[in-house]
C-alpha atoms as a PDB file:
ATOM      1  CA  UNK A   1       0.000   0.000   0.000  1.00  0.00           C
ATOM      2  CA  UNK A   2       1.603   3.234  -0.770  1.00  0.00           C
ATOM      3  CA  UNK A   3       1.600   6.147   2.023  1.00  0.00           C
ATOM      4  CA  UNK A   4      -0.816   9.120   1.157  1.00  0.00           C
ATOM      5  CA  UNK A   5       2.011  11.225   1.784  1.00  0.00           C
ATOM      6  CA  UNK A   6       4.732  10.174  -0.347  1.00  0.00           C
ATOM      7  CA  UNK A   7       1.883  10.155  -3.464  1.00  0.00           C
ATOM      8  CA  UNK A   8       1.234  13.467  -2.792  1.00  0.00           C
ATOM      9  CA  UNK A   9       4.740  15.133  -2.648  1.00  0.00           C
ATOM     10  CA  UNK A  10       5.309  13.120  -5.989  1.00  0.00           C
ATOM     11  CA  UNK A  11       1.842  14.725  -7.515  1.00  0.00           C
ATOM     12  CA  UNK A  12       3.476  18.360  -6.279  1.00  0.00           C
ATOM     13  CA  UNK A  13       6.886  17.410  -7.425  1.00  0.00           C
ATOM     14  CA  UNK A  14       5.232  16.514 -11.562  1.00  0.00           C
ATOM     15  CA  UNK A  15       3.079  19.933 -11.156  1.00  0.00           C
ATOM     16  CA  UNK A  16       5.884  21.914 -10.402  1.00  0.00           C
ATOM     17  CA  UNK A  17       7.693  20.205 -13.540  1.00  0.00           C
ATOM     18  CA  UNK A  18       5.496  19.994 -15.840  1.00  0.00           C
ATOM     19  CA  UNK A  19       4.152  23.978 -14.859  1.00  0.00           C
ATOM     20  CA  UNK A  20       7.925  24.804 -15.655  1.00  0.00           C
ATOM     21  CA  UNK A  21       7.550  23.205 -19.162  1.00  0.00           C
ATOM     22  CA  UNK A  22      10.348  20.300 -18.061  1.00  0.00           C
ATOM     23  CA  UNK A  23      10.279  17.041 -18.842  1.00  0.00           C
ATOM     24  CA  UNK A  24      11.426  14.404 -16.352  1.00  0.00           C
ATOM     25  CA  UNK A  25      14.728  13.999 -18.418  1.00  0.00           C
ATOM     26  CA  UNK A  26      14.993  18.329 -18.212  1.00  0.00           C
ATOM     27  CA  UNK A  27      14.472  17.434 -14.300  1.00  0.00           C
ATOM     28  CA  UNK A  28      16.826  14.956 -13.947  1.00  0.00           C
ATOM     29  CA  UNK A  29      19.954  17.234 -16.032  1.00  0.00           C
ATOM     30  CA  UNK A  30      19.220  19.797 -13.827  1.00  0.00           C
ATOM     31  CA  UNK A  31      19.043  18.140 -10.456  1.00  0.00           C
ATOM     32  CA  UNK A  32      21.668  15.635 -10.507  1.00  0.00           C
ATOM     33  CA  UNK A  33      18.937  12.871  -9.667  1.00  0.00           C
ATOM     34  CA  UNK A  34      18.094  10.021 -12.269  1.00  0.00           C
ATOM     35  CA  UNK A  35      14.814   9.675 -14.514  1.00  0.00           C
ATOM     36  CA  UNK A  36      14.519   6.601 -13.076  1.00  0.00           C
ATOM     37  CA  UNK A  37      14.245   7.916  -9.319  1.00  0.00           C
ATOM     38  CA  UNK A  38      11.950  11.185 -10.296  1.00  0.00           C
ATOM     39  CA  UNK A  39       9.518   8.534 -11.921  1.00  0.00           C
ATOM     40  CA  UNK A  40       9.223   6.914  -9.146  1.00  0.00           C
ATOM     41  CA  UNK A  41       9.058   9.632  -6.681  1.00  0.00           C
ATOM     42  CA  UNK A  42       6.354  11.199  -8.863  1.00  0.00           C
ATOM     43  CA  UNK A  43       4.369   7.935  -8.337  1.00  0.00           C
ATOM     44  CA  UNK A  44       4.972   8.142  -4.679  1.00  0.00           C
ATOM     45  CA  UNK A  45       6.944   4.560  -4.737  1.00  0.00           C
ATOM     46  CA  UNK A  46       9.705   5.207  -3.003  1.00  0.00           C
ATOM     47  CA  UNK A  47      10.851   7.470  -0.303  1.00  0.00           C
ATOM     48  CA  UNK A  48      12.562  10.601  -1.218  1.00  0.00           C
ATOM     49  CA  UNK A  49      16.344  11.107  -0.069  1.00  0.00           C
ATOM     50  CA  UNK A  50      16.511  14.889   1.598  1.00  0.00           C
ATOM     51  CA  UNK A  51      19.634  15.370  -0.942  1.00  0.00           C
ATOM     52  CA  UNK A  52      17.125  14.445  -3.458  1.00  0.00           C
ATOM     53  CA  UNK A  53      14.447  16.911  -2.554  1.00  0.00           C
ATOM     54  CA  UNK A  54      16.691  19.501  -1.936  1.00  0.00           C
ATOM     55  CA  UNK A  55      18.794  19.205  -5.206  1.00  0.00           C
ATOM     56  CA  UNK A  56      14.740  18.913  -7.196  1.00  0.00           C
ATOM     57  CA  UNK A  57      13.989  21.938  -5.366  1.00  0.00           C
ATOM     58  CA  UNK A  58      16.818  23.672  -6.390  1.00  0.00           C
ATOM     59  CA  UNK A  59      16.113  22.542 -10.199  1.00  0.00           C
ATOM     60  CA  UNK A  60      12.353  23.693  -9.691  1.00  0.00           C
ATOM     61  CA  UNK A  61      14.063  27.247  -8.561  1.00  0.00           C
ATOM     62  CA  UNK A  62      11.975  26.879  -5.266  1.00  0.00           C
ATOM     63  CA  UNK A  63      12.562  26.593  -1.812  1.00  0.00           C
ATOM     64  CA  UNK A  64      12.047  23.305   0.705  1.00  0.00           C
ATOM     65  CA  UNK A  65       9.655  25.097   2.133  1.00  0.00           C
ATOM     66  CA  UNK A  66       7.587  26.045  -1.288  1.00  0.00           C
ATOM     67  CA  UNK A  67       7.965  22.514  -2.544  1.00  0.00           C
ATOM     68  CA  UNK A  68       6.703  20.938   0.631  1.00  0.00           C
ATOM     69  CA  UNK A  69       3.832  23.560   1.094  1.00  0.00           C
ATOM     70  CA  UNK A  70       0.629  21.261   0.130  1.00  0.00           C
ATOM     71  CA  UNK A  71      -2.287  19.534   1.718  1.00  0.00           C
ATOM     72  CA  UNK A  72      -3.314  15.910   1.992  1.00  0.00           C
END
Protein backbone atom coordinates (compact mmCIF):
# COMPACT_ATOMS: atom_id res chain seq x y z
CA UNK A 1 0.00 0.00 0.00
CA UNK A 2 1.60 3.23 -0.77
CA UNK A 3 1.60 6.15 2.02
CA UNK A 4 -0.82 9.12 1.16
CA UNK A 5 2.01 11.22 1.78
CA UNK A 6 4.73 10.17 -0.35
CA UNK A 7 1.88 10.16 -3.46
CA UNK A 8 1.23 13.47 -2.79
CA UNK A 9 4.74 15.13 -2.65
CA UNK A 10 5.31 13.12 -5.99
CA UNK A 11 1.84 14.73 -7.51
CA UNK A 12 3.48 18.36 -6.28
CA UNK A 13 6.89 17.41 -7.43
CA UNK A 14 5.23 16.51 -11.56
CA UNK A 15 3.08 19.93 -11.16
CA UNK A 16 5.88 21.91 -10.40
CA UNK A 17 7.69 20.21 -13.54
CA UNK A 18 5.50 19.99 -15.84
CA UNK A 19 4.15 23.98 -14.86
CA UNK A 20 7.93 24.80 -15.66
CA UNK A 21 7.55 23.20 -19.16
CA UNK A 22 10.35 20.30 -18.06
CA UNK A 23 10.28 17.04 -18.84
CA UNK A 24 11.43 14.40 -16.35
CA UNK A 25 14.73 14.00 -18.42
CA UNK A 26 14.99 18.33 -18.21
CA UNK A 27 14.47 17.43 -14.30
CA UNK A 28 16.83 14.96 -13.95
CA UNK A 29 19.95 17.23 -16.03
CA UNK A 30 19.22 19.80 -13.83
CA UNK A 31 19.04 18.14 -10.46
CA UNK A 32 21.67 15.63 -10.51
CA UNK A 33 18.94 12.87 -9.67
CA UNK A 34 18.09 10.02 -12.27
CA UNK A 35 14.81 9.67 -14.51
CA UNK A 36 14.52 6.60 -13.08
CA UNK A 37 14.24 7.92 -9.32
CA UNK A 38 11.95 11.18 -10.30
CA UNK A 39 9.52 8.53 -11.92
CA UNK A 40 9.22 6.91 -9.15
CA UNK A 41 9.06 9.63 -6.68
CA UNK A 42 6.35 11.20 -8.86
CA UNK A 43 4.37 7.94 -8.34
CA UNK A 44 4.97 8.14 -4.68
CA UNK A 45 6.94 4.56 -4.74
CA UNK A 46 9.71 5.21 -3.00
CA UNK A 47 10.85 7.47 -0.30
CA UNK A 48 12.56 10.60 -1.22
CA UNK A 49 16.34 11.11 -0.07
CA UNK A 50 16.51 14.89 1.60
CA UNK A 51 19.63 15.37 -0.94
CA UNK A 52 17.12 14.45 -3.46
CA UNK A 53 14.45 16.91 -2.55
CA UNK A 54 16.69 19.50 -1.94
CA UNK A 55 18.79 19.20 -5.21
CA UNK A 56 14.74 18.91 -7.20
CA UNK A 57 13.99 21.94 -5.37
CA UNK A 58 16.82 23.67 -6.39
CA UNK A 59 16.11 22.54 -10.20
CA UNK A 60 12.35 23.69 -9.69
CA UNK A 61 14.06 27.25 -8.56
CA UNK A 62 11.97 26.88 -5.27
CA UNK A 63 12.56 26.59 -1.81
CA UNK A 64 12.05 23.31 0.70
CA UNK A 65 9.66 25.10 2.13
CA UNK A 66 7.59 26.04 -1.29
CA UNK A 67 7.96 22.51 -2.54
CA UNK A 68 6.70 20.94 0.63
CA UNK A 69 3.83 23.56 1.09
CA UNK A 70 0.63 21.26 0.13
CA UNK A 71 -2.29 19.53 1.72
CA UNK A 72 -3.31 15.91 1.99
Amino acid sequence: MKDERLFQLGQKIRYERLKKGLSQEDLEEKSMVSRRTISEIERGNVDIRYTNLLQIAEALNMTLSELLNFKL
